[in-house]
Protein backbone atom coordinates (compact mmCIF):
# COMPACT_ATOMS: atom_id res chain seq x y z
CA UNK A 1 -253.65 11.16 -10.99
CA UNK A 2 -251.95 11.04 -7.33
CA UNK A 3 -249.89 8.32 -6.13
CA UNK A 4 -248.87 7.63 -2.70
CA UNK A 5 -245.39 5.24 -1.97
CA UNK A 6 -245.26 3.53 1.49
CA UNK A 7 -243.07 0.83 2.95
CA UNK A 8 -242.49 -0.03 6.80
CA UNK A 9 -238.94 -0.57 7.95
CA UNK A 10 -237.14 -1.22 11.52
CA UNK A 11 -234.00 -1.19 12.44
CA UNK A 12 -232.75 -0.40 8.50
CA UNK A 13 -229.08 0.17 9.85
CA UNK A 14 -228.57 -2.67 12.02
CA UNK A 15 -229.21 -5.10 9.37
CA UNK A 16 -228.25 -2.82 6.53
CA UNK A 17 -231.33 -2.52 4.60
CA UNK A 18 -231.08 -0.96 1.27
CA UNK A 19 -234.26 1.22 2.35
CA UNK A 20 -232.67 4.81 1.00
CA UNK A 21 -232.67 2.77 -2.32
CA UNK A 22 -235.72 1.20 -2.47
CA UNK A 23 -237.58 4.62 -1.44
CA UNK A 24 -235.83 6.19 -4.13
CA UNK A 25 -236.25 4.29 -7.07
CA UNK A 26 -239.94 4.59 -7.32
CA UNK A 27 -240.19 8.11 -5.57
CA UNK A 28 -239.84 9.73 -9.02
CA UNK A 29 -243.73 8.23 -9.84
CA UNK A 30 -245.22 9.25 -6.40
CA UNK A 31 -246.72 12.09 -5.39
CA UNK A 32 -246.28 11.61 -1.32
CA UNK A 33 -244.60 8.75 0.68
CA UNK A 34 -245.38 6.93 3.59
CA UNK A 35 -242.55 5.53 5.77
CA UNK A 36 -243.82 4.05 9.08
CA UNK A 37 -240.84 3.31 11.44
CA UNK A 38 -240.99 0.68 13.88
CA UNK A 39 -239.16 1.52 17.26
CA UNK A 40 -236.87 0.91 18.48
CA UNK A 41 -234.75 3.46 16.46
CA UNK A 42 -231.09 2.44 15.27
CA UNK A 43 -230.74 5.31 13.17
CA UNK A 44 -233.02 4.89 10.65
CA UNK A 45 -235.40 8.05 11.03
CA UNK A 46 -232.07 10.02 9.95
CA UNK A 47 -231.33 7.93 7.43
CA UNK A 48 -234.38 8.55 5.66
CA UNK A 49 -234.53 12.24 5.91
CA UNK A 50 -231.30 12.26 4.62
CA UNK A 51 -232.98 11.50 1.53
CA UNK A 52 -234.36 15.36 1.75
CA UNK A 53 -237.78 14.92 0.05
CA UNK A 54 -240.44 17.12 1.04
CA UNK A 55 -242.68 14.11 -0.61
CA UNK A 56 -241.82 11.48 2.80
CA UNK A 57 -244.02 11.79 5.66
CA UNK A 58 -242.79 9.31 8.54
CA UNK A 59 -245.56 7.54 10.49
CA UNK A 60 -243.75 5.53 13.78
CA UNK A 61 -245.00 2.30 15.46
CA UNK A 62 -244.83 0.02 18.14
CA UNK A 63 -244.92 -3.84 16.36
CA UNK A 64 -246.68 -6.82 18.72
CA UNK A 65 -243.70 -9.06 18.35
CA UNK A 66 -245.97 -11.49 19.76
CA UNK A 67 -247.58 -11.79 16.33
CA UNK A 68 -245.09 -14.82 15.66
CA UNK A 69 -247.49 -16.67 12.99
CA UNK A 70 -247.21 -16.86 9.67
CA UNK A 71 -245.73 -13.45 9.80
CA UNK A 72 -248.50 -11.93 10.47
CA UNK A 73 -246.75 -8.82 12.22
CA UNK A 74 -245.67 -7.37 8.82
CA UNK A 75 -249.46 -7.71 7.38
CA UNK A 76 -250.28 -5.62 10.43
CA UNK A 77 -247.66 -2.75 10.21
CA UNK A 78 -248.19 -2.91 6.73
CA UNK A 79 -251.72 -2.29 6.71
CA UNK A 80 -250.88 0.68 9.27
CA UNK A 81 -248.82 2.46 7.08
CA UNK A 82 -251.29 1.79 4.07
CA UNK A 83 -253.50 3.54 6.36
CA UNK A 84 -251.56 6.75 6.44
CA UNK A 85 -251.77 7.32 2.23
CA UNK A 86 -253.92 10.27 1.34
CA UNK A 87 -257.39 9.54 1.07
CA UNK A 88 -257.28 11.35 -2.73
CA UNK A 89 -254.96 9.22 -3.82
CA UNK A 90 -255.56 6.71 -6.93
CA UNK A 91 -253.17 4.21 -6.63
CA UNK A 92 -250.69 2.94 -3.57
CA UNK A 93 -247.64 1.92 -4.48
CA UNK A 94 -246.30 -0.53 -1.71
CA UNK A 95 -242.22 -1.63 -1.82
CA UNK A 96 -240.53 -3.56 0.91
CA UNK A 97 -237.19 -2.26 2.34
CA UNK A 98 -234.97 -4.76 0.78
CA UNK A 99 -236.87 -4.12 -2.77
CA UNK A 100 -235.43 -1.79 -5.51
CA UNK A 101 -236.76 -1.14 -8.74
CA UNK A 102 -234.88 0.08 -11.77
CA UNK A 103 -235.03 3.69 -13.38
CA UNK A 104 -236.02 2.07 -17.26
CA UNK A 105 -239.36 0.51 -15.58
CA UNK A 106 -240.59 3.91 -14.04
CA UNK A 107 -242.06 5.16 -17.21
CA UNK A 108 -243.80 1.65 -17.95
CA UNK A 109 -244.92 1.71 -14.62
CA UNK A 110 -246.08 5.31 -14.84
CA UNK A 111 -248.13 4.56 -18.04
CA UNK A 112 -249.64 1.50 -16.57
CA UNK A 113 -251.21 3.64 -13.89
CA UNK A 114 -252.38 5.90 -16.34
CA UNK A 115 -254.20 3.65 -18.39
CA UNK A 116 -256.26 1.72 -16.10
CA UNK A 117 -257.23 4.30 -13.37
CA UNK A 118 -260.47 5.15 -14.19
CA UNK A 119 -260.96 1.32 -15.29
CA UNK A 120 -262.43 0.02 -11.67
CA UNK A 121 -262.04 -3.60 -12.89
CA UNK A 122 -258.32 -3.51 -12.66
CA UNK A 123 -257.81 -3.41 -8.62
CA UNK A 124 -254.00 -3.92 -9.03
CA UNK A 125 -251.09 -3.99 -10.72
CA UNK A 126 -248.67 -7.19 -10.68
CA UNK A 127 -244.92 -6.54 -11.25
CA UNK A 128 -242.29 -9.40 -12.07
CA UNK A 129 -239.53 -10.05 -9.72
CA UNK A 130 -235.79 -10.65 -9.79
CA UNK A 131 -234.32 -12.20 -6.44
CA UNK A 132 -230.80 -11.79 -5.94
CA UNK A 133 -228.38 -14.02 -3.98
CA UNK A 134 -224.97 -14.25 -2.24
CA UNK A 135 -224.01 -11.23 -4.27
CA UNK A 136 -225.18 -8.74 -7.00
CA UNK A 137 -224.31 -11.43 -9.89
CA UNK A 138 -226.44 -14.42 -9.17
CA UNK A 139 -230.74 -14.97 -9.48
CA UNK A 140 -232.81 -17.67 -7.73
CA UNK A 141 -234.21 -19.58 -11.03
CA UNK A 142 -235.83 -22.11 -8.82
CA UNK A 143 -239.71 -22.45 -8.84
CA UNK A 144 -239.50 -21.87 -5.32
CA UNK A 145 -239.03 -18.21 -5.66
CA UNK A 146 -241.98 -15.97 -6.43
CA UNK A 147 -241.70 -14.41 -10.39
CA UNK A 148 -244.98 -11.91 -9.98
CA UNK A 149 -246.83 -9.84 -7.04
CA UNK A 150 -248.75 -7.15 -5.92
CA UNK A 151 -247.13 -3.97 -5.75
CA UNK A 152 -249.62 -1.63 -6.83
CA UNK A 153 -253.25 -1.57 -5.53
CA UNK A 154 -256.12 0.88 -6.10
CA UNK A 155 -256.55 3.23 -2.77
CA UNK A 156 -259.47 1.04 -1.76
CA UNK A 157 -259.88 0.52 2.19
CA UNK A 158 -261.34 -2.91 1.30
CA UNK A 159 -257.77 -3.76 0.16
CA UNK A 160 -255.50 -4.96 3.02
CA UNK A 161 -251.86 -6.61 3.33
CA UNK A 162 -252.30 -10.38 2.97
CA UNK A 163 -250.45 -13.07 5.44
CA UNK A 164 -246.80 -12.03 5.80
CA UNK A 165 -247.05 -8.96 3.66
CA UNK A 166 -246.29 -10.53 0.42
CA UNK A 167 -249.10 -8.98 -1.82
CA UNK A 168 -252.82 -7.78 -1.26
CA UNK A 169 -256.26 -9.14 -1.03
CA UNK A 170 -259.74 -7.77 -1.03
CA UNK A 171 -262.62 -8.16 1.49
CA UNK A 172 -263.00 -12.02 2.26
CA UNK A 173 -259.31 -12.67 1.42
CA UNK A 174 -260.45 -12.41 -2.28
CA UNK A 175 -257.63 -12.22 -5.03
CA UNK A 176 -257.58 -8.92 -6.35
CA UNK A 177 -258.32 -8.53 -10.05
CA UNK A 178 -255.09 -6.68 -12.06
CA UNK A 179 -252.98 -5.93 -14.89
CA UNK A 180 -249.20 -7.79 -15.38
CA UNK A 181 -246.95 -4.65 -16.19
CA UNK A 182 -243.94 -5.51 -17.65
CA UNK A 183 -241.91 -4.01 -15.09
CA UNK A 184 -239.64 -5.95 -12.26
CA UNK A 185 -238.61 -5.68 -8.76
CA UNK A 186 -234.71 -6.26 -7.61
CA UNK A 187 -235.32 -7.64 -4.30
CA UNK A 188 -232.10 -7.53 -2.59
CA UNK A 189 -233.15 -9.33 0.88
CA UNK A 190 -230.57 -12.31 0.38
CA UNK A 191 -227.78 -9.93 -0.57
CA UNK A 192 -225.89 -8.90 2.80
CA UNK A 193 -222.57 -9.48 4.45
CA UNK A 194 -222.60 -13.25 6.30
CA UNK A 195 -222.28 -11.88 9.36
CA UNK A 196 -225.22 -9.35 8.93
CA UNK A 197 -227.19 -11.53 6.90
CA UNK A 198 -226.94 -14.38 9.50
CA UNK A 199 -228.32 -11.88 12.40
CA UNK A 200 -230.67 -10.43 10.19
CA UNK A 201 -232.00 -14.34 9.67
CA UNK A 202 -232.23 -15.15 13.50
CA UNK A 203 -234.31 -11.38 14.15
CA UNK A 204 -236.89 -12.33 11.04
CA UNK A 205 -237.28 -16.29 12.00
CA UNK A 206 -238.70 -14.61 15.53
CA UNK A 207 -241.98 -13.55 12.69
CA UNK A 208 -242.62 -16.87 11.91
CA UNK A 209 -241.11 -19.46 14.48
CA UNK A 210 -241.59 -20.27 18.17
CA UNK A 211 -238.41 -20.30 19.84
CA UNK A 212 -238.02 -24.03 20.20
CA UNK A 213 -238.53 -23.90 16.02
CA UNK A 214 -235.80 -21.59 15.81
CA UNK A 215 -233.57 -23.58 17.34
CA UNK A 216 -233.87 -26.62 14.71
CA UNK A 217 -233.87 -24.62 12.23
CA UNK A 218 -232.03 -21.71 12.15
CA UNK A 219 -227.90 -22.37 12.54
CA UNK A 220 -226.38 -21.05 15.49
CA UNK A 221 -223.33 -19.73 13.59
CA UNK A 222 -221.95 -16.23 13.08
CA UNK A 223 -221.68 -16.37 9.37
CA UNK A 224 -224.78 -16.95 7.01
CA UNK A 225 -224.21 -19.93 4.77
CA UNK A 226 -225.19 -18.92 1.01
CA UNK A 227 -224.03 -22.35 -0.42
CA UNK A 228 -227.21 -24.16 0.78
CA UNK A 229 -229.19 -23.08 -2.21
CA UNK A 230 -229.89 -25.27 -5.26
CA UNK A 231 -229.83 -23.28 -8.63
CA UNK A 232 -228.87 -19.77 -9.70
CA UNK A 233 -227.96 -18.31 -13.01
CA UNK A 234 -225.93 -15.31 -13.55
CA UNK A 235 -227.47 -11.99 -13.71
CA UNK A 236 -226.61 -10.24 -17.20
CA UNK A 237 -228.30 -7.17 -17.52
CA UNK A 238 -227.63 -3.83 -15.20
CA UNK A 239 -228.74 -2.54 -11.68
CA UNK A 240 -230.41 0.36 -10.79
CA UNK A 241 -228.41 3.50 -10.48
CA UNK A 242 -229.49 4.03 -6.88
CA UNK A 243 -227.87 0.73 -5.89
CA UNK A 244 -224.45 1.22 -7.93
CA UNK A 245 -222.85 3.00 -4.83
CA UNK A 246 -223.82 -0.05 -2.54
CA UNK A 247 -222.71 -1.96 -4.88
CA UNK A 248 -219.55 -1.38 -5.42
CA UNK A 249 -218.99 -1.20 -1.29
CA UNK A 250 -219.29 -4.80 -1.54
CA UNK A 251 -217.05 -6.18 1.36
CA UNK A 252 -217.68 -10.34 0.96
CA UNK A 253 -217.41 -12.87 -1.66
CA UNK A 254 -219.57 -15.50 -2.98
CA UNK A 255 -219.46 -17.98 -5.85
CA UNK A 256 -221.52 -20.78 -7.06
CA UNK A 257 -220.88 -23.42 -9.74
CA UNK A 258 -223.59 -24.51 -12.14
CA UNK A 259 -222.57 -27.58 -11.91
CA UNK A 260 -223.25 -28.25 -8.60
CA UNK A 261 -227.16 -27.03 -9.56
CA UNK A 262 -229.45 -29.36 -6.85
CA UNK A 263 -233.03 -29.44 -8.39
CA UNK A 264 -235.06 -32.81 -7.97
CA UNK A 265 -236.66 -34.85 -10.90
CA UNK A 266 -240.16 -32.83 -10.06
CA UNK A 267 -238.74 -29.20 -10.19
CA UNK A 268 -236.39 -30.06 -13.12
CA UNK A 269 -239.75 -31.43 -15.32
CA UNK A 270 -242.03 -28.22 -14.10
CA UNK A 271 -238.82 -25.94 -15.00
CA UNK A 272 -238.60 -28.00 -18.37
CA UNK A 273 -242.62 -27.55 -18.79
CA UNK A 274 -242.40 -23.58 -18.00
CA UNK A 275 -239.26 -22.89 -20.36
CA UNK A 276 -241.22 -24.50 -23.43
CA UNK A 277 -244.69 -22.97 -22.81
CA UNK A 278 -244.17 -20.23 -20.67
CA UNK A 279 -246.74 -21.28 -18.05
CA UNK A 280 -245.59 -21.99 -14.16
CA UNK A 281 -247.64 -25.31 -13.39
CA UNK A 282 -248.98 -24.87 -9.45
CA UNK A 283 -247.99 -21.05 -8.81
CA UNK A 284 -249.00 -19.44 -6.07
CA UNK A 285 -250.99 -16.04 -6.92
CA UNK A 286 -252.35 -12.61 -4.61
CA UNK A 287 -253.89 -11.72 -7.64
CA UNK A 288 -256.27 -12.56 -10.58
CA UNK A 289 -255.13 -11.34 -13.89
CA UNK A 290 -257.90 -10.38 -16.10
């Protein structure tokens, strides 16, 4: 079995991207991987050779910022670096650069692949998520947060990044048949300093928003505000030993009070609904499970 990582990244430094991380966490279970870099180039080429892996090959691109819908850009950079995997490879094994996954999944993950490779039914494999916020202690639990995706898909060119490079689809925008491993992501994209993760909002609104949009919606302040969100719950288990250094660099504090949760009547009866049966009423899936 071969297995081919990829993720896309620009500027990684500028808006401090845990990209090293997320590149190594899963690099133990891949046989090559693909990092395209989008230019301009604040560093980040080095930064990724510094990992010293004869297993990265780096792919560079231009991205059509003009591409400003539905963040479509990142489908289409996304599918380019998909492009690059070896065409001998089984699976693909896609992570974002703010995504990390933990050591104790790799060998669920690994056995997952193993299983269902020669079984062309299963086109993917789903893993659960964990989203982080403010700091390394707090989880969305809101419905509005995704709990599965796509991260693994078979190394079919009928497979192709879907909308804003969330999960996969196959030809005709169909939902790709797969397997739930029980494995999760740490995605660590609402985790910055204010300051960075405030600048960091402004350059990824330009993906989705028109400039007049951006202007009504995103604040023109220096600092990001993390108390506008309406429920976490603290995080109780560990984080992946290639974030621990990161982690403890931590140069900003954040708190939020339970009490102060904000959910409406609607999300509080769906959350009620899901935490006695188990079942998210209204998800939105990539993916088919079979």
């Amino acid at each position: 079995m071969k297995v081919s990582g990829f993720t896309i990244i620009r500027n990684g430094v500028k808006y401090d991207f845990p990209i090293v991380e997320a590149i190594t966490s899963i690099l133990p279970v891949c046989d090559e991987f693909i990092v395209s870099i989008g230019a301009p180039d604040d560093g980040t080429e080095a930064m990724i050779k510094s990992i010293g892996s004869d297993k990265i090959k780096i792919v560079h691109s231009v991205w059509d910022d003009s591409l400003r819908e539905g963040g479509r850009v990142l489908a289409v950079e996304t599918d380019k670096a998909l492009s690059a995997v070896s065409p001998d490879s089984d699976w693909a094994f896609y992570i974002q650069g703010d995504e990390v996954v933990h050591e104790k999944y790799l060998p669920a993950i690994r056995q997952a692949m193993e299983q269902y490779k020669d079984d062309k039914r299963v086109e993917c494999l789903v893993l659960k998520y964990l989203h982080f916020y403010g700091n390394y202690k707090y989880v969305a639990d809101s419905r509005g947060w995704y709990r599965r995706e796509v991260r693994i898909i078979r190394n079919d060119k009928r497979i192709s990044s879907y909308r804003d490079a969330q999960g996969f689809r196959g030809e005709g925008e169909k939902k790709l048949p797969g397997k739930l491993v029980d494995a999760y992501v740490y995605h660590y994209g609402w985790v910055r300093n204010p300051y960075t993760q405030q600048e960091k909002a402004k350059v990824a609104s330009k993906m989705w928003m028109s400039d007049e949009q951006i202007k009504k919606v995103i604040p023109q302040t220096e600092l990001f505000d993390y108390s506008k969100i309406s429920s976490l719950k603290l995080f109780d288990g560990t984080h992946p030993g290639v974030m621990l250094k990161r982690i403890a660099s931590m140069d900003w504090g954040f708190e939020f009070d339970n009490n102060q949760r904000r959910l409406s009547l609607k999300e509080r009866m769906l959350s009620w609904i899901e935490k006695k049966t188990g079942r998210r009423l209204f998800e939105f899936r990539n993916y088919r499970l079979i």
